[in-house]
N, C-alpha and C. Protein backbone atom coordinates (compact mmCIF):
# COMPACT_ATOMS: atom_id res chain seq x y z
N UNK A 1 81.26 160.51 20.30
CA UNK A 1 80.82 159.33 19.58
C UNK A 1 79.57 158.78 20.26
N UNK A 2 78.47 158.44 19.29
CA UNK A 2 77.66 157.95 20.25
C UNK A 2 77.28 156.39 20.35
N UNK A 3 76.51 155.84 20.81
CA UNK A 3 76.05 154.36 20.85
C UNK A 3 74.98 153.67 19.75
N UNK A 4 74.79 152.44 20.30
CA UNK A 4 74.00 151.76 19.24
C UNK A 4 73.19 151.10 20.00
N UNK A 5 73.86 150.59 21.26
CA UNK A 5 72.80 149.81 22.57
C UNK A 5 73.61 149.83 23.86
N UNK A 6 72.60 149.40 24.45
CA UNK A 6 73.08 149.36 26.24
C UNK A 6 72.97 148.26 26.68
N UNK A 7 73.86 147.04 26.83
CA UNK A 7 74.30 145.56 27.53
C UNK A 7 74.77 145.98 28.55
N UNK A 8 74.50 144.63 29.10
CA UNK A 8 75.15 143.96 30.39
C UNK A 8 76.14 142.82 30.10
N UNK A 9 76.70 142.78 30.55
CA UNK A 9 77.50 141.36 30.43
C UNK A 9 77.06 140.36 31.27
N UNK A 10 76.95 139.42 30.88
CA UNK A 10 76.63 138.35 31.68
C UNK A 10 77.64 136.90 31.75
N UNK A 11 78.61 137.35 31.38
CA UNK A 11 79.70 136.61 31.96
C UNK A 11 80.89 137.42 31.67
N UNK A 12 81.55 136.57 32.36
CA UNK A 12 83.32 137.55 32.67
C UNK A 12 84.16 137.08 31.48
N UNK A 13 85.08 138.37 30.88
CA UNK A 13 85.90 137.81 30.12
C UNK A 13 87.21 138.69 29.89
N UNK A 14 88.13 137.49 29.94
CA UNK A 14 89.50 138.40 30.24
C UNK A 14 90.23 138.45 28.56
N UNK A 15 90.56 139.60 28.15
CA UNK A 15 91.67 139.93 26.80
C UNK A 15 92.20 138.70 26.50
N UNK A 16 92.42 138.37 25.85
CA UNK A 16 93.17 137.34 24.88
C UNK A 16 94.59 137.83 23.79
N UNK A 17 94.06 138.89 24.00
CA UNK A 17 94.99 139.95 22.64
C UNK A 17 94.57 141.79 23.03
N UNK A 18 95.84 142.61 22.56
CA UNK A 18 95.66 143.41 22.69
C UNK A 18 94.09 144.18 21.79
N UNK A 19 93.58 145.57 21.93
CA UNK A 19 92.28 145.69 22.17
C UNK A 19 91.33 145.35 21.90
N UNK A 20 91.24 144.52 23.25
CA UNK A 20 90.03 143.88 23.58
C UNK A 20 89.63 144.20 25.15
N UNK A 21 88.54 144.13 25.69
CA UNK A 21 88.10 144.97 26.59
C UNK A 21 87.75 143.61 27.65
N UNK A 22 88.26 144.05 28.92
CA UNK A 22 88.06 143.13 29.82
C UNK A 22 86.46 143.34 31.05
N UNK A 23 85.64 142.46 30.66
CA UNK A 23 84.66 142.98 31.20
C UNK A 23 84.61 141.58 32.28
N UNK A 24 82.73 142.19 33.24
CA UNK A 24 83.25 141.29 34.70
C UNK A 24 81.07 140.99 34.49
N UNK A 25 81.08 139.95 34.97
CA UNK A 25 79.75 139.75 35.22
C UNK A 25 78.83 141.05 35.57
N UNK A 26 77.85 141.18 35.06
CA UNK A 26 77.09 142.48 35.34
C UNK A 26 77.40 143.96 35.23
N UNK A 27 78.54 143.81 34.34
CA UNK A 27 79.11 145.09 33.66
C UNK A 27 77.83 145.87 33.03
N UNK A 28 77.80 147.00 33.02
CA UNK A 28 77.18 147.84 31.83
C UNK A 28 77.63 147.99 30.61
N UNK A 29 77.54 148.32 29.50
CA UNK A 29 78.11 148.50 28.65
C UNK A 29 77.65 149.17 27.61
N UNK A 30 77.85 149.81 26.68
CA UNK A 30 77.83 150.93 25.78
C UNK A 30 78.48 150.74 24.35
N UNK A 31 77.38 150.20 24.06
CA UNK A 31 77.85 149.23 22.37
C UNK A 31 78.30 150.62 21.33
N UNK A 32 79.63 150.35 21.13
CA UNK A 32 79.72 151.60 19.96
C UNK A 32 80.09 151.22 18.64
N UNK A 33 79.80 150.05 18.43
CA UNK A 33 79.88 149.56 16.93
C UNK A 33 79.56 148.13 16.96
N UNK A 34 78.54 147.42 16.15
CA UNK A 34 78.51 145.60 16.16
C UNK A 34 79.17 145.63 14.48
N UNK A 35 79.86 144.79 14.77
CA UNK A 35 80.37 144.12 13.86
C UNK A 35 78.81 143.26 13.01
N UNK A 36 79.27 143.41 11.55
CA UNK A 36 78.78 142.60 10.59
C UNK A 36 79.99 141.05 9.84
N UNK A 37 80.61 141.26 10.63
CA UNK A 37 81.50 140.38 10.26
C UNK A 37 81.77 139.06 10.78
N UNK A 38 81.80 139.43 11.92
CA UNK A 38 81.87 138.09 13.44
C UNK A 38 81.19 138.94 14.25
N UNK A 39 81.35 138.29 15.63
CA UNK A 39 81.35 138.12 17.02
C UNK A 39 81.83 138.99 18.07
N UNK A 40 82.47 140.17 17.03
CA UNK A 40 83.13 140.98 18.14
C UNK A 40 82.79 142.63 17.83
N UNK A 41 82.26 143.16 19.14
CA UNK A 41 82.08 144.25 19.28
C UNK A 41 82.51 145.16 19.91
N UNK A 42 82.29 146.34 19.25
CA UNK A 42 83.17 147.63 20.15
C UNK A 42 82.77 148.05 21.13
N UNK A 43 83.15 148.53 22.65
CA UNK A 43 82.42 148.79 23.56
C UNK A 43 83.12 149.41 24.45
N UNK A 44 82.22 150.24 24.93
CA UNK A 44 83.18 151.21 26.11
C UNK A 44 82.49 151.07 27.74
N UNK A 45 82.71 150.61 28.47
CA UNK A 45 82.44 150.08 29.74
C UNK A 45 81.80 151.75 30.27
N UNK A 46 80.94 151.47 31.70
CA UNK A 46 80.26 152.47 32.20
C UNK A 46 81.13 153.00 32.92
N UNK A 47 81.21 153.94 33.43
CA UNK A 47 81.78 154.18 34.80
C UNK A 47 81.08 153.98 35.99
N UNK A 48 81.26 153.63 37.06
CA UNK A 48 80.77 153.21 38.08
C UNK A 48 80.59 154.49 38.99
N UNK A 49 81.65 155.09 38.76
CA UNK A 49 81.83 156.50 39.31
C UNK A 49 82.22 158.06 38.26
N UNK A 50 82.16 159.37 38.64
CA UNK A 50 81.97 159.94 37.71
C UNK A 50 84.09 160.10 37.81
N UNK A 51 84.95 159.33 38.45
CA UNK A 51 86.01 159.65 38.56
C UNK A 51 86.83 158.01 37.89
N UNK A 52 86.17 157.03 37.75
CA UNK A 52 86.31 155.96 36.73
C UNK A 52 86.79 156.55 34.94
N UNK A 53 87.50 155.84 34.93
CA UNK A 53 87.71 155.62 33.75
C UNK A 53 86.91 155.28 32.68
N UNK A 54 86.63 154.82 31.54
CA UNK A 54 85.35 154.38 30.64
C UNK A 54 86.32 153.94 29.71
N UNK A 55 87.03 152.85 29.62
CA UNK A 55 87.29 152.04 29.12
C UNK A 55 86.85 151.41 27.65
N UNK A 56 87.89 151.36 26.82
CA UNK A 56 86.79 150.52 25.57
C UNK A 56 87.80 149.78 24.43
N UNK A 57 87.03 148.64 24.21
CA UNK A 57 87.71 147.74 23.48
C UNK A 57 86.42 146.66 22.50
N UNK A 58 87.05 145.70 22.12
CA UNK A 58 86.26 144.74 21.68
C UNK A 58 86.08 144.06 22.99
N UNK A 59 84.32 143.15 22.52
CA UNK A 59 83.88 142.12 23.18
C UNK A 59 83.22 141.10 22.32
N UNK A 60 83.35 139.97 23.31
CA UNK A 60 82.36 138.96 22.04
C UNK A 60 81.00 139.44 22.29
N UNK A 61 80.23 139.08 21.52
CA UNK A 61 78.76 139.54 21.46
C UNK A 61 77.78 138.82 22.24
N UNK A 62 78.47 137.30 22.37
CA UNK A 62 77.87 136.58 22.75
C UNK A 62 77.73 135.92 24.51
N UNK A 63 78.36 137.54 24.96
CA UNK A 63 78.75 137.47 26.35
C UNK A 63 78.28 138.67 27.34
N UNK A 64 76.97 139.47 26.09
CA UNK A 64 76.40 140.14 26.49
C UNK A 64 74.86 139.75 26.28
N UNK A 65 74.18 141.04 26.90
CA UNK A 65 72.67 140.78 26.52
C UNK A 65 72.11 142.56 27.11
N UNK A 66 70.96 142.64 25.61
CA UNK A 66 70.58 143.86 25.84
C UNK A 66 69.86 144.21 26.66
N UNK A 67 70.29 145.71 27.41
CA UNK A 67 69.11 146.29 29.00
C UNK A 67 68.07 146.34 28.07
N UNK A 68 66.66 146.32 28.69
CA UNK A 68 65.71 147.16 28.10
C UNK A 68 65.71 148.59 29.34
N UNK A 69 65.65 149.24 28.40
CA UNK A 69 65.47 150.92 29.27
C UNK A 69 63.97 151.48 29.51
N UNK A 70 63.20 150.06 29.71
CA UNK A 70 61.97 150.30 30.25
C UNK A 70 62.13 150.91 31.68
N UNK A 71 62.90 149.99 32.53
CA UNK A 71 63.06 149.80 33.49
C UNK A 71 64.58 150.40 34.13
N UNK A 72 65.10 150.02 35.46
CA UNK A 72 66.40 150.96 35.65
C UNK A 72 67.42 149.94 35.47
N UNK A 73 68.45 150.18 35.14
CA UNK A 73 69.46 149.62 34.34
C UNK A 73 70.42 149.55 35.67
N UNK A 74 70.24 149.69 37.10
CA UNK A 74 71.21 149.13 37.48
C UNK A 74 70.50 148.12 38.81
N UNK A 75 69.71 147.06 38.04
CA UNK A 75 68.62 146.13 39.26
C UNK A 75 69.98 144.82 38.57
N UNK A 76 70.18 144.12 39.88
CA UNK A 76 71.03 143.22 39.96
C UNK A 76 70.22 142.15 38.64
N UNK A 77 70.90 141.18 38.74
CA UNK A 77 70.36 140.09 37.29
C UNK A 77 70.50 139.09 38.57
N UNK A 78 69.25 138.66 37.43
CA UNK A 78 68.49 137.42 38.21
C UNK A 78 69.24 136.50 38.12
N UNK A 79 69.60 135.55 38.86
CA UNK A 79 69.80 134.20 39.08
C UNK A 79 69.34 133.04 38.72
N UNK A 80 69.46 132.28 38.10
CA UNK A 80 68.66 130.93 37.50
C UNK A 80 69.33 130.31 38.20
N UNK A 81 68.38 128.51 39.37
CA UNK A 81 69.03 128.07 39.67
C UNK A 81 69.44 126.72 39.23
N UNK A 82 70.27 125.85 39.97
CA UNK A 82 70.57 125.06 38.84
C UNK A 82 69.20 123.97 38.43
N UNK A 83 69.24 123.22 37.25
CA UNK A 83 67.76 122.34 37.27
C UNK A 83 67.40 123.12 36.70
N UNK A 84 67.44 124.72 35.77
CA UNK A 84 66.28 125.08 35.25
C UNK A 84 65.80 125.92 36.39
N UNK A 85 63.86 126.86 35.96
CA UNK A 85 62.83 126.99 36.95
C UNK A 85 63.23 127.62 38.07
C-alpha cells in the first residue's frame, strides 16, 4: 500500500477508541488515506528501527504537520518560545 504524505506529529495523542493510532510528539508518519469527511486520518507510524513494528491507525489531522522532503526528515522541530518570536 502506498502513501499520500509524510507528517510529523506535533503533539501527543493517546486512542480514545479502538483503531486509532497512538502517536508521541515528533513522530514520523506515513499518511495512507485523508479523509474527506472529518478530521481523521489513516496512518502508519515509522519505524525507528528496522526491528520496530509500523503501526497504523487513525489520527486527527490536526495534530500533524507536513515534512517537506527538501530537507532530512529526521532534524529535531523547532521550539517556539513562550511570548511568540
Amino acid at each position: 500500500m502506498g502513501f499520500v504524505g509524510v507528517y510529523r506529529s506535533i503533539f501527543e495523542y493517546a486512542p480514545s477508541s479502538e483503531g486509532e493510532l497512538a502517536i508521541s510528539e515528533g513522530d514520523l508518519l506515513l499518511i495512507l488515506e485523508k479523509s474527506t469527511e472529518d478530521d481523521w486520518w489513516k496512518a502508519k507510524k515509522k519505524a525507528v528501527s528496522g526491528d520496530d513494528d509500523e503501526p497504523e491507525g487513525l489520527i486527527p489531522s490536526t495534530y500533524v504537520e507536513e515534512v517537506s522532503l527538501a530537507g532530512p526528515i529526521d532534524k529535531p522541530i523547532p521550539q517556539s518560545s513562550p511570548g511568540g518570536a
